[in-house]
N, C-alpha and C. Protein backbone atom coordinates (compact mmCIF):
# COMPACT_ATOMS: atom_id res chain seq x y z
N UNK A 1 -70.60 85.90 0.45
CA UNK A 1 -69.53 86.60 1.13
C UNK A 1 -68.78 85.61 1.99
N UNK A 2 -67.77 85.78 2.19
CA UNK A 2 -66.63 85.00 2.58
C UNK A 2 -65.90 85.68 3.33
N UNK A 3 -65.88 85.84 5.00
CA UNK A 3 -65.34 86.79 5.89
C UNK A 3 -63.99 86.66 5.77
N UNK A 4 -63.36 87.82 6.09
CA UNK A 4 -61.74 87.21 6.19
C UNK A 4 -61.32 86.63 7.65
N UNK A 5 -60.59 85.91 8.25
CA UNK A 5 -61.14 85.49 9.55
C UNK A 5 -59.99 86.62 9.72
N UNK A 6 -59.76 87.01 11.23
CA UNK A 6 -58.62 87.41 12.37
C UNK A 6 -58.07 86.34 12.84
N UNK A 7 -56.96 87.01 13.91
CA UNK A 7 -56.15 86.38 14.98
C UNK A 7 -56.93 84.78 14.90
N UNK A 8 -57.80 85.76 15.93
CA UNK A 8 -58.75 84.57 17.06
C UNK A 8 -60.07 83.42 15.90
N UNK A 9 -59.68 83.88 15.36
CA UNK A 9 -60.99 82.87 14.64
C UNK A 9 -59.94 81.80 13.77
N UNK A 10 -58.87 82.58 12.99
CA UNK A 10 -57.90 82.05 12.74
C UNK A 10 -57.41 80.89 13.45
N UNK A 11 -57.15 81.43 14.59
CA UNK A 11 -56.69 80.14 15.48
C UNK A 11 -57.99 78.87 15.47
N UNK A 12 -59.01 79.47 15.88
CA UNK A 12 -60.17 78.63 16.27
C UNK A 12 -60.17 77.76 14.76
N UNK A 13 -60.30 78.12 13.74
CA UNK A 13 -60.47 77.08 12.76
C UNK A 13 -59.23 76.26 12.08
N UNK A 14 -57.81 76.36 13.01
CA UNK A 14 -56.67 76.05 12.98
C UNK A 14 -56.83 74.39 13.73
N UNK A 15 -57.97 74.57 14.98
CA UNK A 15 -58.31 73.34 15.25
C UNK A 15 -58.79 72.32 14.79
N UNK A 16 -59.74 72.47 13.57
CA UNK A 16 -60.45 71.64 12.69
C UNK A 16 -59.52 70.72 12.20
N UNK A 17 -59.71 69.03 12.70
CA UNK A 17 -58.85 68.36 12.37
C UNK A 17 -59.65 67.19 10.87
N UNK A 18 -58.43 66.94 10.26
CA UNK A 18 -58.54 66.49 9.13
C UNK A 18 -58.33 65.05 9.43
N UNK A 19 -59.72 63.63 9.25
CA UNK A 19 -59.79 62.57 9.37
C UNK A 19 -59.92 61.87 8.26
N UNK A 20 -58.61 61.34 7.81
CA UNK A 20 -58.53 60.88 6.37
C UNK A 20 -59.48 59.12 6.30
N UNK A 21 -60.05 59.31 5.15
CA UNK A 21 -60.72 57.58 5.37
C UNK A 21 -61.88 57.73 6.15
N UNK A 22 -62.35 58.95 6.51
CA UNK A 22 -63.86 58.46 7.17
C UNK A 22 -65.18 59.50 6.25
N UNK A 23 -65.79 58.37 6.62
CA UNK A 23 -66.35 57.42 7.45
C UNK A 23 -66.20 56.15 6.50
N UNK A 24 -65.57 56.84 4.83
CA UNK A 24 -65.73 55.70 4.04
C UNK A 24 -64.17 55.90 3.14
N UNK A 25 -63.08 54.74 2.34
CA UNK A 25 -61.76 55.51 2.11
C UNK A 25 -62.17 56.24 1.02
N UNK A 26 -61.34 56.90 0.86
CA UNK A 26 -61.57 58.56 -0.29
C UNK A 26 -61.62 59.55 0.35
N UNK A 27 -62.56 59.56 1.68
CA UNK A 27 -63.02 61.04 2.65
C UNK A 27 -62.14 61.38 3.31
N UNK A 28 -61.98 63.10 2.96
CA UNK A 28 -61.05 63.56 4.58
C UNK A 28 -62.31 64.67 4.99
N UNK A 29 -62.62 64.02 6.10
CA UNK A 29 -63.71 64.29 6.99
C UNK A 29 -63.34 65.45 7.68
N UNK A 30 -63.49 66.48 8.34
CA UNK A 30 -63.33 67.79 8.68
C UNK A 30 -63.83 67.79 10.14
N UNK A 31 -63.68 67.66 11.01
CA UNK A 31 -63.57 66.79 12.60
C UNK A 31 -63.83 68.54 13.58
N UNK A 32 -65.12 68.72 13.74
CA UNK A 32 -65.16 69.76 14.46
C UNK A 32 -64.85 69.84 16.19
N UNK A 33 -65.16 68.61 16.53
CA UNK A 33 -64.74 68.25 17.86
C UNK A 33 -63.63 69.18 18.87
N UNK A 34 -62.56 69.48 18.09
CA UNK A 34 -61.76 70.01 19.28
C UNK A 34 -61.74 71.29 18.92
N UNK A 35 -62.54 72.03 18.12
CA UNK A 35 -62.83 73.22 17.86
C UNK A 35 -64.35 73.22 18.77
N UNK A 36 -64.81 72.60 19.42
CA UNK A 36 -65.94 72.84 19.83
C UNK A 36 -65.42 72.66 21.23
N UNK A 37 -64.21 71.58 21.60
CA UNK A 37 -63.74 71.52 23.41
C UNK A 37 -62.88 72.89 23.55
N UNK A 38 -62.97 73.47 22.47
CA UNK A 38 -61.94 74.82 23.22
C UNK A 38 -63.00 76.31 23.36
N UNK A 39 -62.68 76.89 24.30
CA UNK A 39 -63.79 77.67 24.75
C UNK A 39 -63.49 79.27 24.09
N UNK A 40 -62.72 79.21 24.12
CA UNK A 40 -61.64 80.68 22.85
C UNK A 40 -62.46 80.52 21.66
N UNK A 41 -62.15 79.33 21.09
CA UNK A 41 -62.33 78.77 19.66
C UNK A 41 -63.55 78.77 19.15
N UNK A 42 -64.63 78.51 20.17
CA UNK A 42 -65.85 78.09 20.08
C UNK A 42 -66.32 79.51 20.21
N UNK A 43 -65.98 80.35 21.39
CA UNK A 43 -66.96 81.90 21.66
C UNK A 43 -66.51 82.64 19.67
N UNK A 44 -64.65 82.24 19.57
CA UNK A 44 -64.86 83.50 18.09
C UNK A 44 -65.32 82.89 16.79
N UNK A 45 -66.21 81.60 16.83
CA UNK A 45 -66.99 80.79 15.71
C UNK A 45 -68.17 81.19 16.05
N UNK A 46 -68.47 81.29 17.46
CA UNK A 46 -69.93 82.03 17.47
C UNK A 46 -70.31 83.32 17.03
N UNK A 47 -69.04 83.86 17.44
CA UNK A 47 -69.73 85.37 17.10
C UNK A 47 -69.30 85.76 15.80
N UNK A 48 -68.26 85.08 15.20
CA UNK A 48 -68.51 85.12 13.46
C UNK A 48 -69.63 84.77 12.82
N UNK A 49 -70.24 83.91 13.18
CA UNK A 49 -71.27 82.78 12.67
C UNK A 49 -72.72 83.98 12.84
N UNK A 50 -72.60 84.72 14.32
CA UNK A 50 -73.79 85.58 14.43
C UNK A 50 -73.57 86.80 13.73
N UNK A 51 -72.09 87.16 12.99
CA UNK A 51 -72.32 88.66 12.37
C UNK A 51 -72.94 88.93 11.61
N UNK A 52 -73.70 87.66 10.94
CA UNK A 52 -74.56 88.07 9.38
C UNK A 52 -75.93 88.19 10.14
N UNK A 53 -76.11 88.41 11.32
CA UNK A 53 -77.47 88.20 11.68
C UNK A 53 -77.79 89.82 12.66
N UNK A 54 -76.43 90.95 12.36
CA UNK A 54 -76.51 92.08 13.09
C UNK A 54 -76.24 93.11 11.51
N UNK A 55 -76.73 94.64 12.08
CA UNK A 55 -76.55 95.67 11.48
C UNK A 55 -75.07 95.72 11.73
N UNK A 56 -74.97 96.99 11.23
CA UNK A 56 -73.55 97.64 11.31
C UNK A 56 -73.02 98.38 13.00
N UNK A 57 -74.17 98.56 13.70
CA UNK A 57 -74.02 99.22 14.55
C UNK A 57 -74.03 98.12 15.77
N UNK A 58 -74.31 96.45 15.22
CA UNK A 58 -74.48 95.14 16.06
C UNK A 58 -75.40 94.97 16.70
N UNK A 59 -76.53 95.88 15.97
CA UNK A 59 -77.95 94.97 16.52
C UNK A 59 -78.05 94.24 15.90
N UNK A 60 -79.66 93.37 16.27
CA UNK A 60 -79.78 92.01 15.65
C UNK A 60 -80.67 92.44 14.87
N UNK A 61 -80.80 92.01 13.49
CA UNK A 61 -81.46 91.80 12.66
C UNK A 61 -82.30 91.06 12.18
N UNK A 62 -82.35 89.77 12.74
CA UNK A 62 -82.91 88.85 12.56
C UNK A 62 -83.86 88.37 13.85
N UNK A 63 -85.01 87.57 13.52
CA UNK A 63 -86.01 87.40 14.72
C UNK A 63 -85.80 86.07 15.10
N UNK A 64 -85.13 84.81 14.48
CA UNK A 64 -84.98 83.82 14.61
C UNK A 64 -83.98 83.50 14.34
N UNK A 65 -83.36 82.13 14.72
CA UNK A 65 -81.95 81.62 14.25
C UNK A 65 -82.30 80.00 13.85
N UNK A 66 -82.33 79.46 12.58
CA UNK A 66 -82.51 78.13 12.25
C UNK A 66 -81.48 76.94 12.62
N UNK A 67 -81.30 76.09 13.17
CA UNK A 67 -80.37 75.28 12.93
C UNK A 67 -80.69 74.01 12.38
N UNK A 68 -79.85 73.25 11.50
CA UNK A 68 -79.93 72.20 10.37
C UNK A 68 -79.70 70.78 11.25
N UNK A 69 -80.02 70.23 11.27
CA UNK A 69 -79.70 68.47 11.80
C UNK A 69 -78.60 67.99 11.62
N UNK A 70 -77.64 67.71 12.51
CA UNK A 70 -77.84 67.81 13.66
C UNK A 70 -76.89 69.09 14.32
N UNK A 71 -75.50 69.21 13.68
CA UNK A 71 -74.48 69.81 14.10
C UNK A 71 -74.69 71.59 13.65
N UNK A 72 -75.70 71.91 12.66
CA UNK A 72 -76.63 73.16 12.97
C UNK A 72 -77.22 73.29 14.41
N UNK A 73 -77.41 72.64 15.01
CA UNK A 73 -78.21 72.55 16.93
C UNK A 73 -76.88 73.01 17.33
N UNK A 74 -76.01 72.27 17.57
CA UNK A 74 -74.64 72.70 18.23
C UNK A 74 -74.30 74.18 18.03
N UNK A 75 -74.13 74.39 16.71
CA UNK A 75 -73.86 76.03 16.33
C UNK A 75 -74.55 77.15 16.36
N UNK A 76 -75.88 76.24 16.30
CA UNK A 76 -76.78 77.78 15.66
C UNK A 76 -77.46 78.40 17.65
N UNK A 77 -77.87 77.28 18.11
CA UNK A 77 -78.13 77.32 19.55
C UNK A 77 -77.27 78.50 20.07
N UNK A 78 -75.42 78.46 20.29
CA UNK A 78 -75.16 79.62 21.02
C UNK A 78 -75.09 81.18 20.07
N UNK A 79 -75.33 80.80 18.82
CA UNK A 79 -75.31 81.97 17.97
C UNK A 79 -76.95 82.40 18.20
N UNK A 80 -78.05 81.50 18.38
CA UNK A 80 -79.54 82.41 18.45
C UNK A 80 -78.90 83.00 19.99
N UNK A 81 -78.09 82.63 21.50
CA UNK A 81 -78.13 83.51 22.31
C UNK A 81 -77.29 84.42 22.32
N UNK A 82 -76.12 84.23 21.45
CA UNK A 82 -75.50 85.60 21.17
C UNK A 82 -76.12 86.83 20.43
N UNK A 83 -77.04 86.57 19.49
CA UNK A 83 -78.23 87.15 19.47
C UNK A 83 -79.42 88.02 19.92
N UNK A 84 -79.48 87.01 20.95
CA UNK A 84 -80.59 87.44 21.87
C UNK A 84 -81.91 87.07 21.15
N UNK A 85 -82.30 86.14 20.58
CA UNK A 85 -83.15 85.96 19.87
C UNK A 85 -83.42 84.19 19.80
N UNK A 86 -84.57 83.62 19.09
CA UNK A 86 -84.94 82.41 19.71
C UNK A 86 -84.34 81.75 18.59
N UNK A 87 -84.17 80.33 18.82
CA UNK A 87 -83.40 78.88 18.11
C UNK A 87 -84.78 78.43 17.75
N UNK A 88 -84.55 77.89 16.17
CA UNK A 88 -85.70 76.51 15.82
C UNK A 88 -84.69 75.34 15.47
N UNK A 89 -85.09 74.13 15.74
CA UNK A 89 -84.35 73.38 15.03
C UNK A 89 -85.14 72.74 13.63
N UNK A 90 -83.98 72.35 12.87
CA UNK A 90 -84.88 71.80 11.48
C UNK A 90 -84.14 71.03 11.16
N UNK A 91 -85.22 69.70 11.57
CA UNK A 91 -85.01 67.83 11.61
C UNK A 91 -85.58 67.01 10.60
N UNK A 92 -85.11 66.08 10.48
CA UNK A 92 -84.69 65.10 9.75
C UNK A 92 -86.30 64.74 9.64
N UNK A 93 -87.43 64.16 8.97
CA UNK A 93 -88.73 63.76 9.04
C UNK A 93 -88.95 62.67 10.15
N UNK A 94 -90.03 62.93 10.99
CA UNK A 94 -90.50 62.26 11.97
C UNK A 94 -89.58 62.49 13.37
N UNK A 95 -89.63 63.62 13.45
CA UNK A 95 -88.19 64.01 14.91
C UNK A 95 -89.16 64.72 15.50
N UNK A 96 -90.01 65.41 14.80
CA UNK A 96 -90.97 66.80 15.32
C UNK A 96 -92.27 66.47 16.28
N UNK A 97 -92.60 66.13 16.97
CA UNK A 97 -93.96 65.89 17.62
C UNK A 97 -95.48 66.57 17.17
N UNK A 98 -95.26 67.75 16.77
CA UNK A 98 -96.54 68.17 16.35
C UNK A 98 -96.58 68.85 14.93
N UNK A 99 -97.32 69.53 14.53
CA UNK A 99 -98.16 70.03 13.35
C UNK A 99 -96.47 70.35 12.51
N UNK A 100 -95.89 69.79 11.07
CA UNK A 100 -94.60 70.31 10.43
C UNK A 100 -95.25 70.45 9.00
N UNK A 101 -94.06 71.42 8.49
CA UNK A 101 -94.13 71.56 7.19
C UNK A 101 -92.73 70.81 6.77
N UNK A 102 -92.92 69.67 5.82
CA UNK A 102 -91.52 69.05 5.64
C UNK A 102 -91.51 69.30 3.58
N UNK A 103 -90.08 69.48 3.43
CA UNK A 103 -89.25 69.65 2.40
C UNK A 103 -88.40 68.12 2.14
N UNK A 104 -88.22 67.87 0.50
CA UNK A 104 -87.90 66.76 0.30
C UNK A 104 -86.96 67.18 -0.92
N UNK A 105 -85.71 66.33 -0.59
CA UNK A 105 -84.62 67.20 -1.33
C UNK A 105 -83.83 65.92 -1.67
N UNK A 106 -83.43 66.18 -2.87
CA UNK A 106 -82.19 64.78 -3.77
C UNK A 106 -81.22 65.31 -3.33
N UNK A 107 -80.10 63.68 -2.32
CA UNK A 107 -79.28 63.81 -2.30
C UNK A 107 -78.02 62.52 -3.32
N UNK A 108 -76.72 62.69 -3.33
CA UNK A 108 -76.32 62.09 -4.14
C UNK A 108 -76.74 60.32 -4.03
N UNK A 109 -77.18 59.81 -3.03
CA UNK A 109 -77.34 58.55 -2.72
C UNK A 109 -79.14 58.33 -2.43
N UNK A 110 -79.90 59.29 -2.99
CA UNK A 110 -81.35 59.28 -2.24
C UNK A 110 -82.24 60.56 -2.29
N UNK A 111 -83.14 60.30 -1.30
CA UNK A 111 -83.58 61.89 -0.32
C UNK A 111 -83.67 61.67 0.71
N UNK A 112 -84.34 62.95 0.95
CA UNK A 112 -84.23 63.66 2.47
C UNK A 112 -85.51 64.32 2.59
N UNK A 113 -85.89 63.84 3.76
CA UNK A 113 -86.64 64.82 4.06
C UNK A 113 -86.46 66.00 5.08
N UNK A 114 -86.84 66.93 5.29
CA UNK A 114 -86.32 68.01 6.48
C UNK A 114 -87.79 68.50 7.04
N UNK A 115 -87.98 69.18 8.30
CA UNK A 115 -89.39 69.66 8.62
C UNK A 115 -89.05 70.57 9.49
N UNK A 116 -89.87 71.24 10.20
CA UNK A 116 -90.30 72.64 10.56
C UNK A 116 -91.61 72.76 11.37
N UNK A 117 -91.46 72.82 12.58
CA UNK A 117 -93.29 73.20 13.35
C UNK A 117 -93.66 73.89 12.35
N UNK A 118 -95.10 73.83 12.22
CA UNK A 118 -95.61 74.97 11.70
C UNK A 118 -95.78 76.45 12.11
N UNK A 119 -95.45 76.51 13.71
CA UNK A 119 -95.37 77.31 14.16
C UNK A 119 -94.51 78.20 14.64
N UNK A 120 -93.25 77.37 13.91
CA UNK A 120 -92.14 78.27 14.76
C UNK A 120 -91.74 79.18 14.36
N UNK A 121 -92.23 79.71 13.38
CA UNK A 121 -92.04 80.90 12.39
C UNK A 121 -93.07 81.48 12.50
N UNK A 122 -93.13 83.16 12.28
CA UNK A 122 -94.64 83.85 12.25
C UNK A 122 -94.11 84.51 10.67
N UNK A 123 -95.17 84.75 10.12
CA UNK A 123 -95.11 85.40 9.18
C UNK A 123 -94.23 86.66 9.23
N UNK A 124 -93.71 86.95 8.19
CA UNK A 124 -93.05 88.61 8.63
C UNK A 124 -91.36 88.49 9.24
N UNK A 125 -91.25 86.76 10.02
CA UNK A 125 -89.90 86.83 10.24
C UNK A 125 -88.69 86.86 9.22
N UNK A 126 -87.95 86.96 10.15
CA UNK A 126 -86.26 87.53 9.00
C UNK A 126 -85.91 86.25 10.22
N UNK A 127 -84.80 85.46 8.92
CA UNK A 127 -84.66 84.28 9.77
C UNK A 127 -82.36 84.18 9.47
N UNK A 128 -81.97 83.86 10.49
CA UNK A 128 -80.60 83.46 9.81
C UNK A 128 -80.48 81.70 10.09
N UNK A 129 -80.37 81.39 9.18
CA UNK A 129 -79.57 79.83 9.04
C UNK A 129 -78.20 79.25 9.38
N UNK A 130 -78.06 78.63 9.98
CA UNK A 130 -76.34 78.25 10.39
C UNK A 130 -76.07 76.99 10.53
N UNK A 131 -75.27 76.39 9.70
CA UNK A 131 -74.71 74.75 10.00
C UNK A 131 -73.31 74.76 9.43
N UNK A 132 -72.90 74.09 10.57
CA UNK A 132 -71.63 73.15 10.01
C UNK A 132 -71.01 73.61 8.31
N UNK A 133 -71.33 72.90 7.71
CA UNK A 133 -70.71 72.46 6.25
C UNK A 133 -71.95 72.74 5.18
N UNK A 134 -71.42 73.92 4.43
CA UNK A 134 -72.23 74.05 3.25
C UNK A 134 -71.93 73.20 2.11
N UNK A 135 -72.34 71.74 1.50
CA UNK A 135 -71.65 71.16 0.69
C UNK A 135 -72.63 71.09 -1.19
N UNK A 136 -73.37 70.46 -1.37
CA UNK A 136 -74.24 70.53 -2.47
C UNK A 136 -74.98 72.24 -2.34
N UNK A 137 -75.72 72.26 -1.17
CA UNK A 137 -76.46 73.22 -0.96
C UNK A 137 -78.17 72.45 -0.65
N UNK A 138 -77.95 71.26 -1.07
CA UNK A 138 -79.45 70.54 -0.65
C UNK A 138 -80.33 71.24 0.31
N UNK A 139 -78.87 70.85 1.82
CA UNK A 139 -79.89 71.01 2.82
C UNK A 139 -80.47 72.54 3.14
N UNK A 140 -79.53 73.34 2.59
CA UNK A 140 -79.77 74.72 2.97
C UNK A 140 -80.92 75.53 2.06
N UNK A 141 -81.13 74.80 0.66
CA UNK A 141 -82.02 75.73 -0.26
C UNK A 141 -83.30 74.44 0.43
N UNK A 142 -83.56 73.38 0.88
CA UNK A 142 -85.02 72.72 1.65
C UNK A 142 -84.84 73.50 2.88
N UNK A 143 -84.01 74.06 3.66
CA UNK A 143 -84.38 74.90 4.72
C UNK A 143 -85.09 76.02 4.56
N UNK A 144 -84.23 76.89 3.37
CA UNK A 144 -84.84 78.09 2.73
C UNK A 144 -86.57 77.82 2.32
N UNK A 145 -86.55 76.62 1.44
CA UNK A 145 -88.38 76.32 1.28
C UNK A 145 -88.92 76.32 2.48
N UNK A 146 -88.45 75.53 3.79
CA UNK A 146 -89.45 75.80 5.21
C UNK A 146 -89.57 76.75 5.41
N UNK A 147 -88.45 77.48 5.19
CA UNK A 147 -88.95 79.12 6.38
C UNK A 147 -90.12 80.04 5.25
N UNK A 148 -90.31 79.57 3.61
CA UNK A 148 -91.06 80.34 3.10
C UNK A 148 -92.55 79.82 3.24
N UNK A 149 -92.46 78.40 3.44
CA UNK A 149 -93.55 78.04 3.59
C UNK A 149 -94.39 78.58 4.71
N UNK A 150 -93.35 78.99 6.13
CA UNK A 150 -93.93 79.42 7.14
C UNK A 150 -94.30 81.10 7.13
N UNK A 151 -93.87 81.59 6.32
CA UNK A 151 -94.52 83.05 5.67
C UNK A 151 -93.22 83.94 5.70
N UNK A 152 -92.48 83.59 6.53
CA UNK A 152 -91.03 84.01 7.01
C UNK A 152 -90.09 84.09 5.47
N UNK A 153 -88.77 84.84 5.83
CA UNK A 153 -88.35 85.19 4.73
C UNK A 153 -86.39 84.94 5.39
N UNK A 154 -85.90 84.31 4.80
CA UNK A 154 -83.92 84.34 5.36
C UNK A 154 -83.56 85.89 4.76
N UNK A 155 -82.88 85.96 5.95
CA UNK A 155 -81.80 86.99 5.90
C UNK A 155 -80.76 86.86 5.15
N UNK A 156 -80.27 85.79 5.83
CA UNK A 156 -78.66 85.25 5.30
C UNK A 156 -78.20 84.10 6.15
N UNK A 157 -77.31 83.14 5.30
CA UNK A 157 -76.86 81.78 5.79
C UNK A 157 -75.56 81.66 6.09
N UNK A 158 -75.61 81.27 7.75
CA UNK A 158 -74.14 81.19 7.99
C UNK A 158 -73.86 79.95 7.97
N UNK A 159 -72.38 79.62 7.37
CA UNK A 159 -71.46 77.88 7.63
C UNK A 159 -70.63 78.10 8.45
N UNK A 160 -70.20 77.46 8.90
CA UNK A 160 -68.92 77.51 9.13
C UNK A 160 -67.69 77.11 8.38
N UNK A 161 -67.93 76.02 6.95
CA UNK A 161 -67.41 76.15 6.10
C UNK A 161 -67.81 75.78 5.09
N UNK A 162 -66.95 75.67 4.11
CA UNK A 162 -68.08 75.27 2.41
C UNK A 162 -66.70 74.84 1.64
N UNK A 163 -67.53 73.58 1.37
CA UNK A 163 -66.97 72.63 0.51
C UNK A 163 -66.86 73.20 -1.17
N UNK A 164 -66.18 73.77 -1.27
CA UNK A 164 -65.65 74.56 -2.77
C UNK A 164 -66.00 74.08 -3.99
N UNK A 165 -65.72 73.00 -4.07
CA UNK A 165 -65.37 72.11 -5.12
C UNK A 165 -67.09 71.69 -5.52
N UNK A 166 -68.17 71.65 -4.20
CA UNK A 166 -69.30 71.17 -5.11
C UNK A 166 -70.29 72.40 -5.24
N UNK A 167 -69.86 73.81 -5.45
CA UNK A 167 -70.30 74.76 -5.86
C UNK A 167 -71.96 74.55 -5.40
N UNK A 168 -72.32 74.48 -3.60
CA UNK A 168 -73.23 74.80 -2.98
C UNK A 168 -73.69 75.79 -2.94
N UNK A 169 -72.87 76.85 -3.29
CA UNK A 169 -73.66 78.36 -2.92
C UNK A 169 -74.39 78.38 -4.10
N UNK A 170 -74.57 77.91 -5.46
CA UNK A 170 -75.02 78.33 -6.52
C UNK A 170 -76.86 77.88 -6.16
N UNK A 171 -76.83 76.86 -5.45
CA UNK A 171 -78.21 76.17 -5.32
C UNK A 171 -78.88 77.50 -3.94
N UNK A 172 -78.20 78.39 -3.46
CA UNK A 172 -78.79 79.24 -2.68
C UNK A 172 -79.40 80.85 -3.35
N UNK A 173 -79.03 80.76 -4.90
CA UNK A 173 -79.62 82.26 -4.97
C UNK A 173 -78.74 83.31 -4.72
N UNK A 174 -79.62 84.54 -4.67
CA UNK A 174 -78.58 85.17 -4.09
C UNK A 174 -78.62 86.07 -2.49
N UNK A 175 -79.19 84.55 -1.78
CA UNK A 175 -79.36 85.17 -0.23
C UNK A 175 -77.85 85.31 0.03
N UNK A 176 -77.67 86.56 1.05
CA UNK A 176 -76.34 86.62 1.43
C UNK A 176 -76.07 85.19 2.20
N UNK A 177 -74.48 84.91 1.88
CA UNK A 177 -73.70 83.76 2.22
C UNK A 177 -72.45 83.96 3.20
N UNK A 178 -72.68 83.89 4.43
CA UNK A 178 -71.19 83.70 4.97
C UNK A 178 -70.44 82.53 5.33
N UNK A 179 -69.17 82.45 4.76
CA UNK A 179 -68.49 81.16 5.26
C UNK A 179 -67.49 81.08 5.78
N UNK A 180 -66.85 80.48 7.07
CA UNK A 180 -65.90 81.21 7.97
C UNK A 180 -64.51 80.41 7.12
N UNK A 181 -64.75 79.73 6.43
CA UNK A 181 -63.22 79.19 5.82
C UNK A 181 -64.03 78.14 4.14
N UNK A 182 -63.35 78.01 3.40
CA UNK A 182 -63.34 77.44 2.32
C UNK A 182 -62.51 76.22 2.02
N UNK A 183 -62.73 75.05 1.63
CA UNK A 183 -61.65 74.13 1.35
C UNK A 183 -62.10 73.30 0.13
């Protein structure tokens, strides 16, 4: 699913500036920065980002909120407190201090590894996911393996946007998908 934005979100992703040539030439890099210094912009990305994680009536549905390394922390953080519900983060291998379950995923240049306390999940949870840029889908279907490994089950995955062209959502199944813009 693919929200239609409003006014205010409209505007907010009107900020997303386009950095041609980075980090390498060919890339136009998608520059969240001054969508994150504006405080308008940033509250109606949060609470888009948290609607897949409420009923119809805007409770929460979900017991946890995941965020992806690194710019998932940035997003998913004020969306678990718009929520009302707790943040995990899920890092890069060797970030975690104690007991993880880590996932190992091909990316176009390599892998990856990703990990997960073992504990930050209880069995039985309903989890929502949120990062930045949905692009292959790598990182989001090795997130999806942590939270099953931890007995836990996703709700639904929020982006903030998704890279079109490399048909990421296909590597997710059919957990619900929200993405606040497409390019």
């Amino acid at each position: 699913m693919t929200s239609g934005p409003g006014p205010e979100l409209s505007a907010a992703l009107a900020l997303i500036a386009d950095v041609p040539d980075f980090p390498e030439p060919g890339i136009l890099f998608k520059d969240i920065t001054p969508l994150l210094d504006d405080h308008a912009a940033l509250t109606a990305v949060i609470d888009a980002l948290a609607a897949p994680g409420r009923d119809e009536s805007g409770r929460p549905v979900v017991d946890k909120v995941l965020g992806m390394e690194s710019r998932g922390f940035i997003l998913g953080a004020p969306v678990a407190l718009a929520l009302g519900v707790g943040f995990v983060p899920v890092r890069k291998a060797g970030k975690l201090p104690r007991a993880t379950y880590a996932v190992s995923y091909a990316l176009e240049y390599g892998e990856a590894t990703l990990e997960v306390h073992q504990d930050a999940l209880r069995p039985g949870e309903r989890v929502l996911l949120v990062d930045d840029v949905l692009a292959t889908g790598g990182t989001a279907k090795a997130t999806m393996e942590l939270v099953e490994r931890c007995g836990a089950s996703v709700h639904a995955v929020a982006m903030l946007m998704e890279l079109g062209f490399l048909h990421g959502r296909d590597a997710l199944g059919d957990v619900e998908l929200t993405t606040l813009m497409t390019v």
